[in-house]
C-alpha atoms as a PDB file:
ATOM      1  CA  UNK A   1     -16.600  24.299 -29.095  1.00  0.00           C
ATOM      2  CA  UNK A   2     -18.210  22.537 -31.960  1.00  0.00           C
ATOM      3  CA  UNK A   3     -21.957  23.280 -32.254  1.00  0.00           C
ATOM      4  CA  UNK A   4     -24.401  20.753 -33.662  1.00  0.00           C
ATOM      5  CA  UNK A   5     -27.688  20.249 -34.216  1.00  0.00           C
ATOM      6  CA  UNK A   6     -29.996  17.614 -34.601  1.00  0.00           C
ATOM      7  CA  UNK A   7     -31.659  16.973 -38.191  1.00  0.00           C
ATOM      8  CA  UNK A   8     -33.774  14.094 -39.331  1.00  0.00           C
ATOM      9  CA  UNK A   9     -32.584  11.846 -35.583  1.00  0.00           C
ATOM     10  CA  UNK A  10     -28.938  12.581 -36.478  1.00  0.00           C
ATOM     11  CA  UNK A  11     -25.875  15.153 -35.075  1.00  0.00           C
ATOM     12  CA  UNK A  12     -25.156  17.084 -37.473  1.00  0.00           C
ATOM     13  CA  UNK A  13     -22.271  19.860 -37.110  1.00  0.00           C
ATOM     14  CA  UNK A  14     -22.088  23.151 -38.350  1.00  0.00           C
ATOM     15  CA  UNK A  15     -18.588  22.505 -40.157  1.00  0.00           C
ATOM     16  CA  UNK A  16     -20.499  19.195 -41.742  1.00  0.00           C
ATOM     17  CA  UNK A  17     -23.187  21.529 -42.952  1.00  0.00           C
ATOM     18  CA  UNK A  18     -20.991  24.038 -44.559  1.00  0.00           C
ATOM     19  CA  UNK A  19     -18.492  21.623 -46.172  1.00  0.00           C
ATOM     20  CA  UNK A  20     -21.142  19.378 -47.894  1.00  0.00           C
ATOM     21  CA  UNK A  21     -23.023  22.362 -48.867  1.00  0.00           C
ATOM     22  CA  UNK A  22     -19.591  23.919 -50.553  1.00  0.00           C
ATOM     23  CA  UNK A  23     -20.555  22.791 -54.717  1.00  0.00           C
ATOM     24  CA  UNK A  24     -23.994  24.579 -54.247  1.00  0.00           C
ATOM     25  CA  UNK A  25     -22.053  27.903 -52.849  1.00  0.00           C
ATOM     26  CA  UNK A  26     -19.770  27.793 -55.575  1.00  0.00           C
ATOM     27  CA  UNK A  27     -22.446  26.822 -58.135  1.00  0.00           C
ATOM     28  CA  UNK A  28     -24.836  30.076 -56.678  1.00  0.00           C
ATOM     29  CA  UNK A  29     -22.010  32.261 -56.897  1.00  0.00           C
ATOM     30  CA  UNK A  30     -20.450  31.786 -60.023  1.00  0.00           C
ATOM     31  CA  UNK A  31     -24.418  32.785 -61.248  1.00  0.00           C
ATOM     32  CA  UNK A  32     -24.245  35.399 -59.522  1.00  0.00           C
ATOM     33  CA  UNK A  33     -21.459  37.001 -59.986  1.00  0.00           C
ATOM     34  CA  UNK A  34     -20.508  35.332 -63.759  1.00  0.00           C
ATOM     35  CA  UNK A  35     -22.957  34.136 -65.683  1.00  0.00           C
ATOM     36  CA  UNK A  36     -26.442  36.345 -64.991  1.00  0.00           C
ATOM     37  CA  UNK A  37     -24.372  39.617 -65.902  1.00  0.00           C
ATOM     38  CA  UNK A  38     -22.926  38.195 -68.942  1.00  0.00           C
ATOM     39  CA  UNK A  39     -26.529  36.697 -69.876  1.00  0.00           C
ATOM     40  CA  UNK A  40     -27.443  40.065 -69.118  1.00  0.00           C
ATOM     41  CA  UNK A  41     -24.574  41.685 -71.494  1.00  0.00           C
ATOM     42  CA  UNK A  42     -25.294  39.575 -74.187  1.00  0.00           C
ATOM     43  CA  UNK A  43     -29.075  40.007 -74.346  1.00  0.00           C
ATOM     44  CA  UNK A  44     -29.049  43.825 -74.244  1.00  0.00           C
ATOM     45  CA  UNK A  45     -26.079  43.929 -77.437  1.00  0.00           C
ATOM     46  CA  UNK A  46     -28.282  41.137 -79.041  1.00  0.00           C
ATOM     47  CA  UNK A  47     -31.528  42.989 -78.670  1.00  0.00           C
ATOM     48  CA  UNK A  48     -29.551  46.309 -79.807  1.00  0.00           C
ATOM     49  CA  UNK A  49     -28.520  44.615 -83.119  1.00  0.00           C
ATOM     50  CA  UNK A  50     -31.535  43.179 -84.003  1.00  0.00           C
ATOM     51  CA  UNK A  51     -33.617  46.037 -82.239  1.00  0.00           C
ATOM     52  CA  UNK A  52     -36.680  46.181 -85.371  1.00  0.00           C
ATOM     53  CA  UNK A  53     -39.895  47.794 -84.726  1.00  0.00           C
ATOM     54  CA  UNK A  54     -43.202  44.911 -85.233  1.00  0.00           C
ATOM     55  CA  UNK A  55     -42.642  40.954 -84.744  1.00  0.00           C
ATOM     56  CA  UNK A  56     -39.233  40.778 -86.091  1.00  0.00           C
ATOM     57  CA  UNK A  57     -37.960  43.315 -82.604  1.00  0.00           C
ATOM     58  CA  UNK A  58     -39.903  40.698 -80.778  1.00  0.00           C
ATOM     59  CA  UNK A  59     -39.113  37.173 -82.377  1.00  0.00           C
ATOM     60  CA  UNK A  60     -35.059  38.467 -81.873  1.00  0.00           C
ATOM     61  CA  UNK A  61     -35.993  39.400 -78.305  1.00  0.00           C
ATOM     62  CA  UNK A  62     -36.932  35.891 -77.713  1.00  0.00           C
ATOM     63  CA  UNK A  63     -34.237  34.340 -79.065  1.00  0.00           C
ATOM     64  CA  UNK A  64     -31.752  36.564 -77.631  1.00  0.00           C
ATOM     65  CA  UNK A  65     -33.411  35.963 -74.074  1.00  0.00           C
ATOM     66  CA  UNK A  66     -33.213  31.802 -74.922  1.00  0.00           C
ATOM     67  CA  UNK A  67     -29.788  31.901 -75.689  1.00  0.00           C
ATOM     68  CA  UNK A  68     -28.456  33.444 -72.549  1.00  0.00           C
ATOM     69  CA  UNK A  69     -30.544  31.472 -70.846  1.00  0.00           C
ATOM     70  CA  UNK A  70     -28.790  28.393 -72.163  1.00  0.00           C
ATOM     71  CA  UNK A  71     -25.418  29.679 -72.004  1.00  0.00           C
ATOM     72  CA  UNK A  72     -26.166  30.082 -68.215  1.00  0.00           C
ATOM     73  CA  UNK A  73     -27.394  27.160 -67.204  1.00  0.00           C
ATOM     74  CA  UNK A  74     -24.603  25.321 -69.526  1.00  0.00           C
ATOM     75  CA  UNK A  75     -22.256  27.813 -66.970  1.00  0.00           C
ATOM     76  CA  UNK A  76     -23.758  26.632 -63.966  1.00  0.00           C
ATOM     77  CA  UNK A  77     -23.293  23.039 -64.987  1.00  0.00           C
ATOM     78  CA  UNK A  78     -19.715  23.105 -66.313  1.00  0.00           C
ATOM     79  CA  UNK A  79     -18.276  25.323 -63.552  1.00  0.00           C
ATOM     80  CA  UNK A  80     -18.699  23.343 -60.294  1.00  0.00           C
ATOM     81  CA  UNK A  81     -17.270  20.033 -61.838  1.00  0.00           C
ATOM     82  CA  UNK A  82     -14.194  22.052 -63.374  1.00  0.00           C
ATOM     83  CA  UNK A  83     -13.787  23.639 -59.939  1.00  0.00           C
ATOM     84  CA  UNK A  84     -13.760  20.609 -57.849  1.00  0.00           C
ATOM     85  CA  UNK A  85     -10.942  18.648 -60.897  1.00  0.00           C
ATOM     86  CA  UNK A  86      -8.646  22.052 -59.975  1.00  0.00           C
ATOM     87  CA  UNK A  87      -9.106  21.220 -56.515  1.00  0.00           C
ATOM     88  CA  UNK A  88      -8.457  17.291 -56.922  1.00  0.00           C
ATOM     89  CA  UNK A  89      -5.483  18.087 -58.971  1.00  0.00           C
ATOM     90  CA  UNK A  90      -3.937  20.205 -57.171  1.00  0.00           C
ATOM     91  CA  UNK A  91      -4.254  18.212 -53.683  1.00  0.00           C
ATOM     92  CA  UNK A  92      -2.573  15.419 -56.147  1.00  0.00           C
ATOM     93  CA  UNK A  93       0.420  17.501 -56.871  1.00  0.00           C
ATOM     94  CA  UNK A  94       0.868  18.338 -52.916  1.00  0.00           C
ATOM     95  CA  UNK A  95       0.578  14.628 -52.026  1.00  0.00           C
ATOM     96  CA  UNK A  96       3.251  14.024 -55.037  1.00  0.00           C
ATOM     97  CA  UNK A  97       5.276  16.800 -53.267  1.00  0.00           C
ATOM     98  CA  UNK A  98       4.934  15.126 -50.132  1.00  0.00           C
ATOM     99  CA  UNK A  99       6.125  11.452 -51.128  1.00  0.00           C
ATOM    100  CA  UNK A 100       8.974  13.208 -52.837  1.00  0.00           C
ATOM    101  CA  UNK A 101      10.181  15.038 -49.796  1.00  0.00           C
ATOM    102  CA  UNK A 102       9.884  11.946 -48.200  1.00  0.00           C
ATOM    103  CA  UNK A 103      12.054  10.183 -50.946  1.00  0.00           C
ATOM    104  CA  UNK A 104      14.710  12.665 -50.792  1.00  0.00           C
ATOM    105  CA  UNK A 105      15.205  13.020 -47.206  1.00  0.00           C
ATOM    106  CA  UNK A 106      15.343   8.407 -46.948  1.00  0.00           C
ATOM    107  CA  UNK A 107      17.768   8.860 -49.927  1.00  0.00           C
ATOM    108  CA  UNK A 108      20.274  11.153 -48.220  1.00  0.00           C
ATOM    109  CA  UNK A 109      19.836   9.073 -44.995  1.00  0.00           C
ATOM    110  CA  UNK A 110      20.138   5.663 -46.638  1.00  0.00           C
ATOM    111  CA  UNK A 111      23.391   6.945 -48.127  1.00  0.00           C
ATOM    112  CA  UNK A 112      24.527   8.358 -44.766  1.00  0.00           C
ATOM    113  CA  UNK A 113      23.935   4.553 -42.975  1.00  0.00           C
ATOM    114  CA  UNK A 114      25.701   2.748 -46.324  1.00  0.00           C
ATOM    115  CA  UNK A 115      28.386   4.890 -46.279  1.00  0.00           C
ATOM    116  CA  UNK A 116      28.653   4.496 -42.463  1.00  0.00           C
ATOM    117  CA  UNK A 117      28.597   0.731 -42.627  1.00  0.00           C
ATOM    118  CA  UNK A 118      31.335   0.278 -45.876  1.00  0.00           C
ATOM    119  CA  UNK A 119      33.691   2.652 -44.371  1.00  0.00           C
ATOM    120  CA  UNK A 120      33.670   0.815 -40.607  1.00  0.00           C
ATOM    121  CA  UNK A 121      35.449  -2.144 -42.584  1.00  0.00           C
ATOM    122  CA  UNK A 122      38.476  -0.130 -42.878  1.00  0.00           C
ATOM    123  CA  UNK A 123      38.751   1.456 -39.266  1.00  0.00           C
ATOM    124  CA  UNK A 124      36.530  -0.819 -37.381  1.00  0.00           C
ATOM    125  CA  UNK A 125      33.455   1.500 -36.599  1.00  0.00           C
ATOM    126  CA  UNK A 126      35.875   4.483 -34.441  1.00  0.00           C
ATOM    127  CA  UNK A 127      35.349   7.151 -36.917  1.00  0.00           C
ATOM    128  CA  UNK A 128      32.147   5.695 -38.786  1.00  0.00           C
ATOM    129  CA  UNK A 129      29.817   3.916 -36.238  1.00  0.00           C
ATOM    130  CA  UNK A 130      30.697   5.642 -32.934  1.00  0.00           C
ATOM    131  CA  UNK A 131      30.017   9.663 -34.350  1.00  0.00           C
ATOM    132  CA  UNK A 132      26.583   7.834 -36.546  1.00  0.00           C
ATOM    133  CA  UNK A 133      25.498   6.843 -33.445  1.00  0.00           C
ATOM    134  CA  UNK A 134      26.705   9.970 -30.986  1.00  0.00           C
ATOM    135  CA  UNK A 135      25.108  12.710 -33.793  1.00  0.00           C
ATOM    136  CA  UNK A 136      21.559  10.625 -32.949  1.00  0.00           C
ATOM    137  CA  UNK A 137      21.350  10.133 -36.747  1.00  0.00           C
ATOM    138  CA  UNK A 138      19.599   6.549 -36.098  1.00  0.00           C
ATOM    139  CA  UNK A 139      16.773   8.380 -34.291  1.00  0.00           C
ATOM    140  CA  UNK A 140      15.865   9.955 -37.771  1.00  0.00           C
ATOM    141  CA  UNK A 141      14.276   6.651 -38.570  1.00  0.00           C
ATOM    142  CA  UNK A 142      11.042   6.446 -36.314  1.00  0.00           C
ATOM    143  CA  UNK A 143       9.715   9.798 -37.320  1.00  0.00           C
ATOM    144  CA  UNK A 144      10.352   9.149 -41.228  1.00  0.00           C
ATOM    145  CA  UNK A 145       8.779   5.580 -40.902  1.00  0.00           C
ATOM    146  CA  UNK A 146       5.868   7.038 -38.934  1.00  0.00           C
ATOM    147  CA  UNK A 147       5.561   9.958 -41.600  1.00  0.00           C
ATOM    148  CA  UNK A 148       5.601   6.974 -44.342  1.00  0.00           C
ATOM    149  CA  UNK A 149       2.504   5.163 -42.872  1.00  0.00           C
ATOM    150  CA  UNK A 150       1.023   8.294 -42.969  1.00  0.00           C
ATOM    151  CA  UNK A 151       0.281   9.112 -46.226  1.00  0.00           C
ATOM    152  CA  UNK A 152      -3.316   7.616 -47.507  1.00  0.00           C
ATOM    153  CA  UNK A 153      -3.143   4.917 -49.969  1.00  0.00           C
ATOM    154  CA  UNK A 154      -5.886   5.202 -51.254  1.00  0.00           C
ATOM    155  CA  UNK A 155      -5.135   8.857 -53.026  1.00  0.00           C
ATOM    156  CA  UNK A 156      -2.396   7.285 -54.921  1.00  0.00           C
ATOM    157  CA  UNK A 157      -2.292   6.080 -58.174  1.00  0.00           C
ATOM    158  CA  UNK A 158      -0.846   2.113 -58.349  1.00  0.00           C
ATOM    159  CA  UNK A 159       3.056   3.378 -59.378  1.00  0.00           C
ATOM    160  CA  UNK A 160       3.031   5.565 -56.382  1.00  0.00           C
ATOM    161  CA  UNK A 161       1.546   2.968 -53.919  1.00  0.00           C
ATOM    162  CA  UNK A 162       4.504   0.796 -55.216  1.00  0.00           C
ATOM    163  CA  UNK A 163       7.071   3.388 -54.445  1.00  0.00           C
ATOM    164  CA  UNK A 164       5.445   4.607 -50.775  1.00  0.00           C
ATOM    165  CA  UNK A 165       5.406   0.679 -49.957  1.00  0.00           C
ATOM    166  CA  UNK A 166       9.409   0.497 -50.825  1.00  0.00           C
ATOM    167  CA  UNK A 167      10.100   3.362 -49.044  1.00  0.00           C
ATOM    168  CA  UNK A 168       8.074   1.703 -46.046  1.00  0.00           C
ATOM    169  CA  UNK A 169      10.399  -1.491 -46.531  1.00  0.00           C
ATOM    170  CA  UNK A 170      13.598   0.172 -46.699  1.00  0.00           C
ATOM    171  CA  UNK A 171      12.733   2.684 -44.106  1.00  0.00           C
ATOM    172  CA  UNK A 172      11.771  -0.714 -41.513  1.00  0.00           C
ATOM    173  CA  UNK A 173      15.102  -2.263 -42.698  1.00  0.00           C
ATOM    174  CA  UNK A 174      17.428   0.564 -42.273  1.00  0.00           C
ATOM    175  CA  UNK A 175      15.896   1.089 -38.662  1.00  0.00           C
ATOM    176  CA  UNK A 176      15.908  -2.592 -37.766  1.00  0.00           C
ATOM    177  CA  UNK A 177      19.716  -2.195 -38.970  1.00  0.00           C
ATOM    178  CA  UNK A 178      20.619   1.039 -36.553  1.00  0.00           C
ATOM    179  CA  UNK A 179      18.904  -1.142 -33.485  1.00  0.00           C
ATOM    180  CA  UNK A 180      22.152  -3.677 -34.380  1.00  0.00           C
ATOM    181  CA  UNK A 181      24.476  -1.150 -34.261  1.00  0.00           C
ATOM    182  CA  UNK A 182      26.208  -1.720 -30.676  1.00  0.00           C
ATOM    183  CA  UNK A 183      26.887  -5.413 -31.915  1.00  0.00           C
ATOM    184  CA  UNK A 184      27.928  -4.459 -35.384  1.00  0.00           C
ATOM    185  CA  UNK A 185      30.839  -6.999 -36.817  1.00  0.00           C
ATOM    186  CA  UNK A 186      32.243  -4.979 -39.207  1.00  0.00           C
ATOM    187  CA  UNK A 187      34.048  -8.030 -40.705  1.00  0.00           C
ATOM    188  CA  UNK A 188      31.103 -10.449 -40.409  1.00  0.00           C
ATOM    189  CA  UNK A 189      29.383 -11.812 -43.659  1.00  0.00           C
ATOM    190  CA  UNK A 190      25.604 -11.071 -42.662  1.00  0.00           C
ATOM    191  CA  UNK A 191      26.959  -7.559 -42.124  1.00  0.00           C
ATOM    192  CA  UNK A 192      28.557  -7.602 -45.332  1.00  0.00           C
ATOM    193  CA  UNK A 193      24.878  -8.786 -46.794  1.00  0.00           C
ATOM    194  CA  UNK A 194      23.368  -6.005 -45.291  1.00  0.00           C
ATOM    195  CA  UNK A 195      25.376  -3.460 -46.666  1.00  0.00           C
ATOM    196  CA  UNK A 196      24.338  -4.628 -50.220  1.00  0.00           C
ATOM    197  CA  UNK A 197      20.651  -4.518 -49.175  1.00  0.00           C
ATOM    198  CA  UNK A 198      21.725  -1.136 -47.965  1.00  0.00           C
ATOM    199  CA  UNK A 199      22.459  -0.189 -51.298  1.00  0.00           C
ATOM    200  CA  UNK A 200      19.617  -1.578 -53.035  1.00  0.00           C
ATOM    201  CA  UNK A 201      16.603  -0.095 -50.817  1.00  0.00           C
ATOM    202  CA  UNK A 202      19.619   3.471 -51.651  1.00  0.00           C
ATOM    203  CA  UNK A 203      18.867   2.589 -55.573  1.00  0.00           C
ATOM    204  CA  UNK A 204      15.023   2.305 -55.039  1.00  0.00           C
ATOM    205  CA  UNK A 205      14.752   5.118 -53.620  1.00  0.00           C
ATOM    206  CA  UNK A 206      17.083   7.311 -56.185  1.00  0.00           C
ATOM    207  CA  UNK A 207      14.703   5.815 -58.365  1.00  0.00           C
ATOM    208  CA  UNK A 208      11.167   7.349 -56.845  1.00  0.00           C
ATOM    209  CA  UNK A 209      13.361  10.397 -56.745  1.00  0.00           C
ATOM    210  CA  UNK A 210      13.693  10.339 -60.195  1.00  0.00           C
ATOM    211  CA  UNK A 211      10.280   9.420 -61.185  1.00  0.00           C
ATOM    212  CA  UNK A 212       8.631  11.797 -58.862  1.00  0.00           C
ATOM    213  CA  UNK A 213      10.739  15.061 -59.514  1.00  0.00           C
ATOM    214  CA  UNK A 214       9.890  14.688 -63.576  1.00  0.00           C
ATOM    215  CA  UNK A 215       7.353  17.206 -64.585  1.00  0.00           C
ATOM    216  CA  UNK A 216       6.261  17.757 -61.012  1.00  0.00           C
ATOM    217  CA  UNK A 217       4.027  20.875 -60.836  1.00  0.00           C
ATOM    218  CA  UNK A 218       5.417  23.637 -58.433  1.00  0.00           C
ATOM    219  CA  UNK A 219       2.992  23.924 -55.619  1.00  0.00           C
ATOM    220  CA  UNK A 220       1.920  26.732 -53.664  1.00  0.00           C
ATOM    221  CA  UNK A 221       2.169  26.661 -50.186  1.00  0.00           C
ATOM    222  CA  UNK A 222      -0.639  29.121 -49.135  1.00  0.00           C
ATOM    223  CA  UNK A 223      -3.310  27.667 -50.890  1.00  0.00           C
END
């Protein structure tokens, strides 16, 4: 069960608390852990070196104790916004990962369906059509379509938006194609038309392949 409780007249959850509270957790720790025992370090081997008996021990005292301060609150400022660009880049790459997946698997299945579709002109669908349609390989469609529309825009940059949105179109025509299947004519000229366009949403998606699977990072799977 989720527990909640009420602050300032609204629910608030427990998870909601913890997540939006995350940056200061990180930003305690790492001066906890990082930068008061190096400030600590560096002051006692500064004081050392300059250790002089009168003002002079005192004046380097001073400035040893300003400078670590410095260096640790420039620490605690730098870390938290490097921390959360790791974390933004690296959810990047694994949306990348997934659109490419994606790409790959309506490449091989685009090719399956063209190659389905040319070769029922020579033997009229018996050994093309018919086993396509017995193996259930139209039924691959839905579920690839639906994992498409699932992928959130908005984290995209504007080249990948244009590739998700062809791989939506192609995806919606090769489907609306398998539907047609029981009344294919493999002789007929719209037929013939969609074959082409079969090959062409094939070609855009070799393409994303291609663009996608250059310099991809490797991701890990158990972050």
């Amino acid at each position: 069960y989720m527990i909640s409780i009420i602050f300032e007249g609204r629910n608030v959850t427990i998870k909601g608390l913890l997540e939006s509270s995350a940056a200061f957790a990180i930003r305690a720790m790492w001066i906890t852990l990082i930068v008061v025992p190096a400030s600590w370090i560096l002051i006692e081997t500064l004081s050392k070196v300059f250790s002089l008996s009168g003002p002079e021990s005192t004046a380097a005292a001073v400035w040893t104790q300003g400078i670590g301060s410095i260096l640790a609150i420039i620490g605690a400022a730098i870390f938290p916004y490097w921390h959360q660009s790791q974390v933004e880049s690296r959810k990047a790459d694994r949306l990348k990962s997934i659109v490419l997946l994606l790409a790959r698997n309506q490449q091989e299945h685009l090719r399956l369906l063209h190659s389905t579709l040319f070769n029922a002109q020579e033997d009229f669908g018996h050994k093309t059509i018919s086993p396509y349609v017995e193996n259930e390989w139209p039924m691959k469609w839905p579920a690839h379509t639906e994992a498409l529309r699932a992928i959130p825009i908005a984290e995209l940059d504007a080249g990948q938006v244009y590739m998700v949105n062809e791989l939506k179109v192609g995806a919606d025509y090769a489907w609306k194609v398998c539907k047609d299947l029981e009344s294919w004519n493999v002789l007929g000229d719209r037929e013939r038309s969609v074959v082409k366009q079969l090959n062409h949403y094939w070609e855009m998606a070799s393409l994303t392949v291609a663009l996608l699977d250059k310099g991809l990072k490797p991701i890990n799977s158990g972050r």
